[in-house]
C-alpha atoms as a PDB file:
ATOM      1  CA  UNK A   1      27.049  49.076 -30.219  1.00  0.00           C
ATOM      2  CA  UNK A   2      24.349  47.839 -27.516  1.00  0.00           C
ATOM      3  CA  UNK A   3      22.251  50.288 -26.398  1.00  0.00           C
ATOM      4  CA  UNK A   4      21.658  50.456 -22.461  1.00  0.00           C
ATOM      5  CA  UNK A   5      18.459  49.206 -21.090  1.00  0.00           C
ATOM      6  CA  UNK A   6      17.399  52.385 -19.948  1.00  0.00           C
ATOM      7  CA  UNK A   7      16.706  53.013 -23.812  1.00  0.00           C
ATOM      8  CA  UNK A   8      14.953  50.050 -25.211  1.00  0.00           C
ATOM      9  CA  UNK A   9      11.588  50.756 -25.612  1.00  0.00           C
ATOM     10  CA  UNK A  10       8.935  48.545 -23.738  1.00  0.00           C
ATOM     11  CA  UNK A  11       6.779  48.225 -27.253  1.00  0.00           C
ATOM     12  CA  UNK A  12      10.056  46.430 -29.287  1.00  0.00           C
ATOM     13  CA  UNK A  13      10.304  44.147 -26.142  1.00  0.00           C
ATOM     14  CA  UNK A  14       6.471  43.584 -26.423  1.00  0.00           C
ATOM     15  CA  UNK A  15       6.954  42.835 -29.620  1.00  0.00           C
ATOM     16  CA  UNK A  16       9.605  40.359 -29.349  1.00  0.00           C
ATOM     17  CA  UNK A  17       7.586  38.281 -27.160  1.00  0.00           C
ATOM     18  CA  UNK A  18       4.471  38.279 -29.423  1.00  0.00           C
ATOM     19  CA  UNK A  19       6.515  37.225 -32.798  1.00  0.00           C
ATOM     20  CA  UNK A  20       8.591  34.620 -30.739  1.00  0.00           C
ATOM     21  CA  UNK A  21       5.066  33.135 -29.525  1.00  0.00           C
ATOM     22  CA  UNK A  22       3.469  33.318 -32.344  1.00  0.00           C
ATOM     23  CA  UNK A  23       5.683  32.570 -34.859  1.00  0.00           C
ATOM     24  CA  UNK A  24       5.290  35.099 -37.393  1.00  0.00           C
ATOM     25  CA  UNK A  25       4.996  38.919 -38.077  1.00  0.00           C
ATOM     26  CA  UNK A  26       1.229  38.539 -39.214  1.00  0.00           C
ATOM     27  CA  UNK A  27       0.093  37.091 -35.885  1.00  0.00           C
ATOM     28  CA  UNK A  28       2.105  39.311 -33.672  1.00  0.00           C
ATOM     29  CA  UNK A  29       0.524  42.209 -35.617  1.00  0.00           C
ATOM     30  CA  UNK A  30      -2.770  40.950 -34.605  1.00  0.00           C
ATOM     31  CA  UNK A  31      -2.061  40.212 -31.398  1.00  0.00           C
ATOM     32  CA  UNK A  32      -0.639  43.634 -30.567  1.00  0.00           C
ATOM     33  CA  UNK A  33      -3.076  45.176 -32.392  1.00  0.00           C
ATOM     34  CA  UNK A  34      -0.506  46.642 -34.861  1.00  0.00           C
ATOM     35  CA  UNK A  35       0.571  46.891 -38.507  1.00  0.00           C
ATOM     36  CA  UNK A  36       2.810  43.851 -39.902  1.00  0.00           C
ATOM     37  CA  UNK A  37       5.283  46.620 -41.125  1.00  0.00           C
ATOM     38  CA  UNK A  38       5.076  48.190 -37.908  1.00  0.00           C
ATOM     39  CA  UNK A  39       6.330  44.973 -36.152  1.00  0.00           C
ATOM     40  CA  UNK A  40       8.859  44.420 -38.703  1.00  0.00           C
ATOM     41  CA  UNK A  41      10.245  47.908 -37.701  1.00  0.00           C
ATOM     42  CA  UNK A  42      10.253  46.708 -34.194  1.00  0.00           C
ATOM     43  CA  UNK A  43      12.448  43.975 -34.234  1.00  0.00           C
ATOM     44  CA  UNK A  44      14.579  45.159 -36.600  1.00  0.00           C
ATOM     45  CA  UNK A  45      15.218  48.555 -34.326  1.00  0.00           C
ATOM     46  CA  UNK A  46      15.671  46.041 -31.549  1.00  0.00           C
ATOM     47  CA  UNK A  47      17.966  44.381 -33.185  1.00  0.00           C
ATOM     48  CA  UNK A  48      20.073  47.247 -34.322  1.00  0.00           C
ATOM     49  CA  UNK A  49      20.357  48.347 -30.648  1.00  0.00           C
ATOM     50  CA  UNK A  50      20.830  45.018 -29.002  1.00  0.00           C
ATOM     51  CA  UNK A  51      23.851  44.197 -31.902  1.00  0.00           C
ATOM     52  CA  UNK A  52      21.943  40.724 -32.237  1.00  0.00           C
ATOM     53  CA  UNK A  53      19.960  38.913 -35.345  1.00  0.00           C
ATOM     54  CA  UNK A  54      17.027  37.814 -33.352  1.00  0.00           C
ATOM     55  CA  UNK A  55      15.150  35.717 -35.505  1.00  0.00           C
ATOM     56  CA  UNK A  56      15.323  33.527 -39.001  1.00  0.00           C
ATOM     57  CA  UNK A  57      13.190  33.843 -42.013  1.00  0.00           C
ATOM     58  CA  UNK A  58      11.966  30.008 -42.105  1.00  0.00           C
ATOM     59  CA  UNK A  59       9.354  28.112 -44.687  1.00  0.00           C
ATOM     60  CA  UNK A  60       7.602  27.684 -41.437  1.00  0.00           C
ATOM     61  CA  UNK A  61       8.047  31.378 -40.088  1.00  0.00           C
ATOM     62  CA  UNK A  62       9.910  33.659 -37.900  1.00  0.00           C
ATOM     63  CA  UNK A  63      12.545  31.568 -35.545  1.00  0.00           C
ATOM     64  CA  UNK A  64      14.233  32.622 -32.509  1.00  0.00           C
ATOM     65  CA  UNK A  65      17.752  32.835 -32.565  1.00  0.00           C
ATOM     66  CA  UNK A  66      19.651  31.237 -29.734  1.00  0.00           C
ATOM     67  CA  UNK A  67      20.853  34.946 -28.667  1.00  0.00           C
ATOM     68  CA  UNK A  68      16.538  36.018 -29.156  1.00  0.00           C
ATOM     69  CA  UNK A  69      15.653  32.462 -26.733  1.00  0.00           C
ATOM     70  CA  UNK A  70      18.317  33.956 -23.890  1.00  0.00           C
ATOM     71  CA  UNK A  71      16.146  37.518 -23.887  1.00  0.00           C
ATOM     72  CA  UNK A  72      12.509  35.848 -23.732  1.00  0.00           C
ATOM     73  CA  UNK A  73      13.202  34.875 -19.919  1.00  0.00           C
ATOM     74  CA  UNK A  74      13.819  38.368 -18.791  1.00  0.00           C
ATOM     75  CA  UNK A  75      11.674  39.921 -21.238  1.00  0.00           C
ATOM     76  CA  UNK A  76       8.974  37.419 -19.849  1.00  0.00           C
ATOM     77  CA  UNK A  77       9.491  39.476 -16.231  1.00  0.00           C
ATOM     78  CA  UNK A  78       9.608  42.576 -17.582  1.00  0.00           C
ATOM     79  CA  UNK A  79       6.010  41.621 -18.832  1.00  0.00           C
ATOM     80  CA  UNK A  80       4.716  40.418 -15.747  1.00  0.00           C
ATOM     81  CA  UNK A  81       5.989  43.377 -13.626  1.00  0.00           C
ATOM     82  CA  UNK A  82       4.387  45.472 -16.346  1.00  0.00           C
ATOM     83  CA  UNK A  83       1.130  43.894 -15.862  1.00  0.00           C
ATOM     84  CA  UNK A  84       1.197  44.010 -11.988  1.00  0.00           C
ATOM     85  CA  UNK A  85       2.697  47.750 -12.426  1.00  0.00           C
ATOM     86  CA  UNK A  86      -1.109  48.156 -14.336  1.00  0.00           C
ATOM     87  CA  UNK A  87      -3.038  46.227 -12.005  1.00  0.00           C
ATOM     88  CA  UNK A  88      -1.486  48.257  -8.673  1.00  0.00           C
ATOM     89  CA  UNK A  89      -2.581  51.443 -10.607  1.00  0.00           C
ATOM     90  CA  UNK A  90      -5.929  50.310 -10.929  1.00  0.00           C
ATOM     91  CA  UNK A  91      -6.516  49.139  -7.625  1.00  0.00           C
ATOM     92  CA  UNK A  92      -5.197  52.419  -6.239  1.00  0.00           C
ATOM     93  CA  UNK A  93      -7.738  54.235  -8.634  1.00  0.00           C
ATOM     94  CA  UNK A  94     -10.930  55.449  -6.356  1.00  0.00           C
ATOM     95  CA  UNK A  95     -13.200  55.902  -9.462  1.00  0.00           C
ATOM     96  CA  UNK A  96     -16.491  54.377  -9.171  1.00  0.00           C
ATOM     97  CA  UNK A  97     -17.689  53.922 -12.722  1.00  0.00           C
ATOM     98  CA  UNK A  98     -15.913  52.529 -15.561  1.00  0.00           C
ATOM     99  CA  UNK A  99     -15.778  48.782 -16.936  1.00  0.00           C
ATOM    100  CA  UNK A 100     -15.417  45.603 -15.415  1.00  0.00           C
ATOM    101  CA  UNK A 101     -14.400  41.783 -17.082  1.00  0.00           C
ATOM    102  CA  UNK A 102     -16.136  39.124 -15.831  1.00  0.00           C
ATOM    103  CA  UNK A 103     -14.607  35.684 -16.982  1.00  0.00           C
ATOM    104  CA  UNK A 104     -16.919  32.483 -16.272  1.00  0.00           C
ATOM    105  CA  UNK A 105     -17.368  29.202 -17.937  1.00  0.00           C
ATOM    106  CA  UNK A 106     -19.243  29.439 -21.393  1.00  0.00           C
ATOM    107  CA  UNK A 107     -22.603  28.007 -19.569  1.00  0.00           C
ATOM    108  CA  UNK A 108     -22.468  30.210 -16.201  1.00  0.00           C
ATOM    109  CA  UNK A 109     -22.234  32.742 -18.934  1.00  0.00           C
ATOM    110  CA  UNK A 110     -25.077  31.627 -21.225  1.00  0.00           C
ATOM    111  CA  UNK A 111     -27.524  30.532 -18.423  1.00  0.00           C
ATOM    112  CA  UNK A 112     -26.510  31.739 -15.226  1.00  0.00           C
ATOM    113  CA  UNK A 113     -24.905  35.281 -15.409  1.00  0.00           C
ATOM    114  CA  UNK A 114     -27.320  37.623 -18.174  1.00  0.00           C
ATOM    115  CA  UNK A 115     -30.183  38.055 -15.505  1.00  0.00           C
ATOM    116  CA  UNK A 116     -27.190  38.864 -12.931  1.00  0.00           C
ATOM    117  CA  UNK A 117     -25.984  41.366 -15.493  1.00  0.00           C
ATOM    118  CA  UNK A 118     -28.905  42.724 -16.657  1.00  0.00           C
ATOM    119  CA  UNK A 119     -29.977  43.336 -12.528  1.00  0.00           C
ATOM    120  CA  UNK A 120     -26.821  44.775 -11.756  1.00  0.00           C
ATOM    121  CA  UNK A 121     -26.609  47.392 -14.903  1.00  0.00           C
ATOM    122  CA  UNK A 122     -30.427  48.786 -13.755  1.00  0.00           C
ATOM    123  CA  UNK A 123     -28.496  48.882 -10.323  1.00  0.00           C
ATOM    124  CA  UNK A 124     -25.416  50.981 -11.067  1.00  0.00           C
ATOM    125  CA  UNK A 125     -25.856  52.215 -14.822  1.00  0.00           C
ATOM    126  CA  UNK A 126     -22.594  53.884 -14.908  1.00  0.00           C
ATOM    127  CA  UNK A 127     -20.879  50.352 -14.560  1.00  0.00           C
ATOM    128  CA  UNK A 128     -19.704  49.213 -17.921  1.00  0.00           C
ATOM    129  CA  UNK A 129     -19.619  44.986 -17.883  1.00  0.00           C
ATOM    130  CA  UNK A 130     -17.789  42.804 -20.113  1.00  0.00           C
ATOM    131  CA  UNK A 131     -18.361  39.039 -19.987  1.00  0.00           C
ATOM    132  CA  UNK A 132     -15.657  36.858 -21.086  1.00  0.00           C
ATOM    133  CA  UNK A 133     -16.942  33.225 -21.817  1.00  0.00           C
ATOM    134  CA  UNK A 134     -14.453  30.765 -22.161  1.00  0.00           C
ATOM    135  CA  UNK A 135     -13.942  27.386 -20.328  1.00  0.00           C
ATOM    136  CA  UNK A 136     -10.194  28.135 -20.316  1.00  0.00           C
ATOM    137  CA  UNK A 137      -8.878  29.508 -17.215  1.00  0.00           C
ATOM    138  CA  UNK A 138      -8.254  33.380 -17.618  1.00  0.00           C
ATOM    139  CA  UNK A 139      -5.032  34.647 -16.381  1.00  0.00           C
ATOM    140  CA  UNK A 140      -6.471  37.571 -14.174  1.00  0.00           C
ATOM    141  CA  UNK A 141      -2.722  38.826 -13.403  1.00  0.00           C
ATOM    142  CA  UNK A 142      -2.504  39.860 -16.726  1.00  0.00           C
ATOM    143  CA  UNK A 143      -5.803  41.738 -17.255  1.00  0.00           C
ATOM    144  CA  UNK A 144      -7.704  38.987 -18.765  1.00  0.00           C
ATOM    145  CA  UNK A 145     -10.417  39.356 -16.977  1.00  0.00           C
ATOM    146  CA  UNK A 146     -10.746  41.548 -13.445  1.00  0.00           C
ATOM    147  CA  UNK A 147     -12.951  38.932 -11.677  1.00  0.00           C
ATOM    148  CA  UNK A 148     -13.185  35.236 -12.339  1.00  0.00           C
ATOM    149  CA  UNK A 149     -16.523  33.189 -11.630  1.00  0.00           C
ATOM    150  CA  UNK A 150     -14.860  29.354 -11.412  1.00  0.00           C
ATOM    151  CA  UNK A 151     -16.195  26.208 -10.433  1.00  0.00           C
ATOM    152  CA  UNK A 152     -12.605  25.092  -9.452  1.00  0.00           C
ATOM    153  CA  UNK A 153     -10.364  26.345  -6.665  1.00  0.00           C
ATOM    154  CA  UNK A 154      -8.491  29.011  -7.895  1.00  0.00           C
ATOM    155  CA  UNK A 155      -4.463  28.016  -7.622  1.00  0.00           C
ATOM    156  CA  UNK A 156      -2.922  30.981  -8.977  1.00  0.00           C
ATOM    157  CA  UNK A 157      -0.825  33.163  -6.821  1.00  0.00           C
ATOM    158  CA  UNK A 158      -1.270  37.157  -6.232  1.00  0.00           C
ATOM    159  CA  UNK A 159      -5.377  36.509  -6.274  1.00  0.00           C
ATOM    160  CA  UNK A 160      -8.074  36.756  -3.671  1.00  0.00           C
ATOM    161  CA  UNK A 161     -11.255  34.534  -3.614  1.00  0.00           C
ATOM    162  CA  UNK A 162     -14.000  33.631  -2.258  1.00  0.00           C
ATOM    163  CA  UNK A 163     -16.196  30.328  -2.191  1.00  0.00           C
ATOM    164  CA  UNK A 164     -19.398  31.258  -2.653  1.00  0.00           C
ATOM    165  CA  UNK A 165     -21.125  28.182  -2.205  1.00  0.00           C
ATOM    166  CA  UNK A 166     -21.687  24.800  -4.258  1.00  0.00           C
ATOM    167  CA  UNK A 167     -24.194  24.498  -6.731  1.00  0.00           C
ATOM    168  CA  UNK A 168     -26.300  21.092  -7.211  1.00  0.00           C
ATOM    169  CA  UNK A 169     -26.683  18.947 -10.003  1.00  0.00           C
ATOM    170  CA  UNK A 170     -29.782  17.285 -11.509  1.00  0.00           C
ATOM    171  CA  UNK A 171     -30.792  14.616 -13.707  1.00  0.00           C
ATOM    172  CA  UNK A 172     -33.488  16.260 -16.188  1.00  0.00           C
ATOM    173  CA  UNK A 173     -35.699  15.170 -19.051  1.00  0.00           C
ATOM    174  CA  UNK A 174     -37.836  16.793 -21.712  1.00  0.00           C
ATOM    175  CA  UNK A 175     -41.382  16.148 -20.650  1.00  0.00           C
ATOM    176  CA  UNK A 176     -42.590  15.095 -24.004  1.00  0.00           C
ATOM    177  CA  UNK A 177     -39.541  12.647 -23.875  1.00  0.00           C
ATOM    178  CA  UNK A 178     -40.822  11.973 -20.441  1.00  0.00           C
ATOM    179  CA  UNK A 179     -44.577  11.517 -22.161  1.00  0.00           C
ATOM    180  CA  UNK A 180     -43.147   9.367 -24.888  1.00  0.00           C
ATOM    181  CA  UNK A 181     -40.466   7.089 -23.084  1.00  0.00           C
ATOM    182  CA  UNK A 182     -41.875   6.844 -19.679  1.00  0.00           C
ATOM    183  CA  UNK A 183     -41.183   8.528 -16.012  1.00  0.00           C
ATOM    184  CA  UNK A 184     -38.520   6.368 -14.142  1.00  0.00           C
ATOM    185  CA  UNK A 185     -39.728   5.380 -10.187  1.00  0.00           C
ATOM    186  CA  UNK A 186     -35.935   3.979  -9.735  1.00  0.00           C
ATOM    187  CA  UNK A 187     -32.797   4.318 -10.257  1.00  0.00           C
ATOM    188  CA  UNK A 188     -32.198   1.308 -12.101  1.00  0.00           C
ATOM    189  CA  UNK A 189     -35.080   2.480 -14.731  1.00  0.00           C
ATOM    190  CA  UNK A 190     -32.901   5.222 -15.956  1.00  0.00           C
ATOM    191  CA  UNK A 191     -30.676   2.513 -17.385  1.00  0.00           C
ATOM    192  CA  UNK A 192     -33.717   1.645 -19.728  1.00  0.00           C
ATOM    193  CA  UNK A 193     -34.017   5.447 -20.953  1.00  0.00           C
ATOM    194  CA  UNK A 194     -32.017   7.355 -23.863  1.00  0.00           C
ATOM    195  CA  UNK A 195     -28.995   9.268 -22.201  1.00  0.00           C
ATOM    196  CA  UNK A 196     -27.474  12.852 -23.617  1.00  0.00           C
ATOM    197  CA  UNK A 197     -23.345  12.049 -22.226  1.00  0.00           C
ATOM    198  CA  UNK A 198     -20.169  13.188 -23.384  1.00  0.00           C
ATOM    199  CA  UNK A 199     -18.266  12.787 -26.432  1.00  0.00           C
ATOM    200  CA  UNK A 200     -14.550  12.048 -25.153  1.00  0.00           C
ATOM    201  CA  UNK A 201     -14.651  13.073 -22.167  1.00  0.00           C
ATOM    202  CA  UNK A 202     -15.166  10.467 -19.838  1.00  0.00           C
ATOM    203  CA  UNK A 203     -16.706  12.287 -16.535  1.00  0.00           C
ATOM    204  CA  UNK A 204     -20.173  10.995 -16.593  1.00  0.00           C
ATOM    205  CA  UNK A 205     -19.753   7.596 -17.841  1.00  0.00           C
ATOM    206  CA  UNK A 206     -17.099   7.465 -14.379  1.00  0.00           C
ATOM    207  CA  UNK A 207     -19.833   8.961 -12.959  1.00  0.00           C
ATOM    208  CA  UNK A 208     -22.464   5.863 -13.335  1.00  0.00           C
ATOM    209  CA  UNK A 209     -19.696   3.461 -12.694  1.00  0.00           C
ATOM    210  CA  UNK A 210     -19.047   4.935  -9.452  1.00  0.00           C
ATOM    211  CA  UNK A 211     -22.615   4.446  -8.736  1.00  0.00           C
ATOM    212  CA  UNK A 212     -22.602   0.671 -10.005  1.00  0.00           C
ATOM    213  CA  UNK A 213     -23.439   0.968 -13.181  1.00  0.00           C
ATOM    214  CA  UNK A 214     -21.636  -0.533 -15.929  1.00  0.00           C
ATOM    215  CA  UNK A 215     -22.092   2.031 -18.682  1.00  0.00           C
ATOM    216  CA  UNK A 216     -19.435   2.650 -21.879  1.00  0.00           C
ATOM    217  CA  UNK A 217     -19.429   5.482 -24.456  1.00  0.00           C
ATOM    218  CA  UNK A 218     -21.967   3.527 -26.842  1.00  0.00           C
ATOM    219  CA  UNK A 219     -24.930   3.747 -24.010  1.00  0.00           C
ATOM    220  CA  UNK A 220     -25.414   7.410 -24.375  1.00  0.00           C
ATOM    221  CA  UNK A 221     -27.236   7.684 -27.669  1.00  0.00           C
ATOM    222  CA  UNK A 222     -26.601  11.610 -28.414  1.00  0.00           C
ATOM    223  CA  UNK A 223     -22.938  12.816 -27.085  1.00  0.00           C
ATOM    224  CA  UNK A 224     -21.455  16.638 -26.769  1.00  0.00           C
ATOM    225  CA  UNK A 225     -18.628  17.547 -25.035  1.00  0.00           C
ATOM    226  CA  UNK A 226     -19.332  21.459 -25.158  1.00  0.00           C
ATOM    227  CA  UNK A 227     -21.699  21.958 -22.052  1.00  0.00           C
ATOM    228  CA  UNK A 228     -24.299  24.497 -23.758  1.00  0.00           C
ATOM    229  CA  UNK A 229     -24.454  22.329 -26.560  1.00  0.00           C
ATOM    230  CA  UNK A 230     -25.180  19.591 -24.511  1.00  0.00           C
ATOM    231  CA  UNK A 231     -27.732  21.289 -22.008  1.00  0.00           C
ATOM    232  CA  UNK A 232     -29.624  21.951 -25.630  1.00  0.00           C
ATOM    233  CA  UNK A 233     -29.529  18.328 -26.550  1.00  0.00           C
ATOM    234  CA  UNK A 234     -31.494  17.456 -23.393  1.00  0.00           C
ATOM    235  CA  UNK A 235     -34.026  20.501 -24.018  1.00  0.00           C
ATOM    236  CA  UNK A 236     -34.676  19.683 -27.319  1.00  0.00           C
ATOM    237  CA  UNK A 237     -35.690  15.816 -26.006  1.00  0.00           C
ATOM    238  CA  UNK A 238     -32.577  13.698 -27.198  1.00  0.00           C
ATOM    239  CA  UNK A 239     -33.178  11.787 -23.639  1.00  0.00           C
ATOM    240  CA  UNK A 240     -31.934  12.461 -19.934  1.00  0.00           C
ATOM    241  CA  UNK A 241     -28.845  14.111 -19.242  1.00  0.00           C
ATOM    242  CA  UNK A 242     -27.305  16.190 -16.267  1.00  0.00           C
ATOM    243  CA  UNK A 243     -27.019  19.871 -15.510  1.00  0.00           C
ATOM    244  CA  UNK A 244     -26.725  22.556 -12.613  1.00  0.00           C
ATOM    245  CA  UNK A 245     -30.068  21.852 -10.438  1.00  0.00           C
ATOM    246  CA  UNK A 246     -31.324  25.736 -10.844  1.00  0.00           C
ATOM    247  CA  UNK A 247     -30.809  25.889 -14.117  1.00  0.00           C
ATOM    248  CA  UNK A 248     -32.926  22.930 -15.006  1.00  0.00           C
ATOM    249  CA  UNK A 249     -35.842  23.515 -12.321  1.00  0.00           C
ATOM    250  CA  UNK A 250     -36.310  26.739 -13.506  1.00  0.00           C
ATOM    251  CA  UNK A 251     -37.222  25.469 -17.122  1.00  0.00           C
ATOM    252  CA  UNK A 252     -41.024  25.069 -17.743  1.00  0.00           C
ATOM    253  CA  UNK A 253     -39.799  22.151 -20.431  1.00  0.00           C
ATOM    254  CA  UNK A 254     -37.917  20.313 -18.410  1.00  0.00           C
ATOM    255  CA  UNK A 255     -38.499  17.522 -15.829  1.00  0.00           C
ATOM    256  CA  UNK A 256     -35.969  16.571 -12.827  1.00  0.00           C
ATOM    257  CA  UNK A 257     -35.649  13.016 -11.887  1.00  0.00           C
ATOM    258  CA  UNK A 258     -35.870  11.806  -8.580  1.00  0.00           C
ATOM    259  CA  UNK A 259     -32.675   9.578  -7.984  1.00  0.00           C
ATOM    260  CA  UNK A 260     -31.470   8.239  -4.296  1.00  0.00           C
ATOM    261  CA  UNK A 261     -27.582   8.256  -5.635  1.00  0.00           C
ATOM    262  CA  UNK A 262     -25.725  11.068  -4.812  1.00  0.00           C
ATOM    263  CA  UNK A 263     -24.886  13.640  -7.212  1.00  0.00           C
ATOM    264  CA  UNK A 264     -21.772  15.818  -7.890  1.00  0.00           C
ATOM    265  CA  UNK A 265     -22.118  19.312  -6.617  1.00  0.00           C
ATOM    266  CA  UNK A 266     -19.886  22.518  -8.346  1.00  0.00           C
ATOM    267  CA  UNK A 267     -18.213  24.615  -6.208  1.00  0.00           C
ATOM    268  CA  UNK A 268     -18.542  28.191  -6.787  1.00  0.00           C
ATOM    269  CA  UNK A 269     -15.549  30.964  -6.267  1.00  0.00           C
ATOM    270  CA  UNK A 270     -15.116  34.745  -6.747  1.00  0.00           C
ATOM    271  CA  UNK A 271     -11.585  35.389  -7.930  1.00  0.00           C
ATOM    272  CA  UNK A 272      -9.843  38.830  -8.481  1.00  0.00           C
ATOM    273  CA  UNK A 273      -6.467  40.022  -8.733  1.00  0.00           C
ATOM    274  CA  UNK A 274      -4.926  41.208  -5.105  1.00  0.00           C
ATOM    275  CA  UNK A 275      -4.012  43.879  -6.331  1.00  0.00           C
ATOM    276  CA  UNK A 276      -7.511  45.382  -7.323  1.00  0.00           C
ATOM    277  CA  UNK A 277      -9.384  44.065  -4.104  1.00  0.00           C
ATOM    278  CA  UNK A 278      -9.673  47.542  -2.657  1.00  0.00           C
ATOM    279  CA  UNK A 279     -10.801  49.320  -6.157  1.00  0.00           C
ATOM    280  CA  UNK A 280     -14.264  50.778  -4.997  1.00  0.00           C
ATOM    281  CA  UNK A 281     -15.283  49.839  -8.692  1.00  0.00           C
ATOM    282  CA  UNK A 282     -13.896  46.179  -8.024  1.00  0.00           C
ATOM    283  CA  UNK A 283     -15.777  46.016  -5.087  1.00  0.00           C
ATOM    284  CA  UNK A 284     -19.144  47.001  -6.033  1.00  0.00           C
ATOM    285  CA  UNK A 285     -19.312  44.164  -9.244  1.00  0.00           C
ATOM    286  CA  UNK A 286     -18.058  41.850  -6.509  1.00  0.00           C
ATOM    287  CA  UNK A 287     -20.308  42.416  -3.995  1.00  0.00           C
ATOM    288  CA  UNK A 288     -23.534  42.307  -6.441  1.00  0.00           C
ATOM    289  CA  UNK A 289     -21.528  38.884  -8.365  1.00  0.00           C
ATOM    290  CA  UNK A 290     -21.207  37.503  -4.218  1.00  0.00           C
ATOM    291  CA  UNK A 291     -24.727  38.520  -3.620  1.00  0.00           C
ATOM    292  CA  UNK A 292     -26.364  36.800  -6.718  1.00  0.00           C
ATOM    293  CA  UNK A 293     -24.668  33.819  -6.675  1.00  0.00           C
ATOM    294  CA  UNK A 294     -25.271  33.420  -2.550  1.00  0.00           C
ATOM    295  CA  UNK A 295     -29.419  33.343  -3.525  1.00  0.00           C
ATOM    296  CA  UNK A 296     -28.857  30.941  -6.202  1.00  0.00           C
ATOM    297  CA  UNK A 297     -26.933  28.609  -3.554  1.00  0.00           C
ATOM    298  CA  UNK A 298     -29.377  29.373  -0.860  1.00  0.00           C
ATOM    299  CA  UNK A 299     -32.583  28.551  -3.315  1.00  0.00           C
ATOM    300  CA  UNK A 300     -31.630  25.125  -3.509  1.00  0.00           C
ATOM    301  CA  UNK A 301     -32.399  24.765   0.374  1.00  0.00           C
ATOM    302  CA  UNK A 302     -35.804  26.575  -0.583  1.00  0.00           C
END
């Protein structure tokens, strides 16, 4: 006999999702932070109350029946209106300490945001920050992160932002690869120089063709696609390469090039969930994040 929603509990609907997306007992335990017996228990409870075999045992793991497919759309709502339900709760909460997640690209987190944080805990001590780096774009409605640092527009729905400002871009160069290779007085001598680009990702290399010059893949003699990993490359003298403008002229080591072409520019926007806009403890990280970030825009005028 099927039990009536009122008495399905929330953690065997949880825990439907989380084996159906993962595939298997052992990553929804992990996931959910849970026991693999534990989640066993769960979905076989849930199916003893629903009156429905929900999954099959397969060499390739745990997979949905049809009957477990037509519950992952509603249980999918129930999840988001749980998250928004938490969110809500913690906007309306007036406390004033506590923790806040900060989610920003792996190098606004590695070269732009520790003096920010470090600033901002000798400001309000009883703040608690956590700094998500991850180049993947953090899905703030579900807790994920509380505020978002992003160099893209933010398109998700239920958020609030605010552009900060844009951020130039620089062509830089070791100076002992400077001393060794040569300073260039024109454009066209970079073209002569070793380059630090990409790996498969084509954005530079589009870049210099936009610009008129007819580069390919094999021109840049050290390639990286992860940005830190790349921004190292250039520091440690592998050639010339391109990074955030502040960044670069604030390292002793490091050189910028003069170039007459126009360079990209990164936007920068504030992102937070609407429904925490008016938590005082929100609001303060905010404000300090809004503040920092406005300098570092308004040094470049300097």
């Amino acid at each position: 006999m099927q039990a009536p929603l009122s008495r399905l509990d929330w953690a065997h609907i949880q825990t439907l999702l989380a084996v159906a997306e993962t595939g298997s007992l052992s990553a929804a335990a992990r996931r959910l932070g849970l026991t693999q017996p534990t989640v066993g228990r769960h979905i076989s409870t849930l199916e003893d109350r629903l009156g429905l075999d929900l999954f099959t045992r397969t060499a390739s793991g745990m997979q949905p029946t049809e009957a477990a497919l037509d519950l992952l759309t509603p249980a999918r709502r129930m999840q988001e209106a749980a998250h928004l339900l938490e969110l809500h709760a913690a906007g309306a909460a007036q406390a004033e300490s506590g923790s806040v997640r900060i989610t920003a690209s792996i190098f606004m987190a590695h070269h732009v945001l520790p003096p920010i944080f470090a600033r901002l805990r000798r400001a309000v001590p009883e703040i608690s920050l956590e700094l998500v780096a991850s180049d993947t774009t953090e899905n703030l409605l579900f807790r994920e992160a509380d505020i978002a640092v992003r160099m893209v527009r933010p398109d998700q729905l239920d958020v609030v932002s605010r552009y900060v400002g844009k951020l130039e871009v620089g062509l830089f160069g070791h100076k002992d690869y400077l001393d060794r290779a040569g300073r260039p007085t024109r454009d066209a001598d970079i073209l002569t120089h070793e380059f630090v680009g990409y790996d498969r990702n084509d954005q530079i290399i589009q870049g210099f063709r936009d610009a008129g010059f007819a580069v390919d893949r094999e021109f840049f003699t050290t390639r990286c696609d992860l940005q830190t990993a790349y921004w190292e490359l250039i520091r440690a003298g592998c050639g010339l390469g391109f990074g955030q403008a502040s960044v670069g002229r604030a390292d002793p080591n490091l050189e910028e090039i003069p170039l007459s072409l126009p360079l990209p520019t990164l936007p920068i926007w504030l992102t937070t969930p609407e429904a925490l806009r008016n938590s005082p403890l929100i609001r303060r990280v905010w404000s300090a994040l809004d503040r920092e970030l406005s300098e570092i825009v308004d040094q470049q005028q300097a």
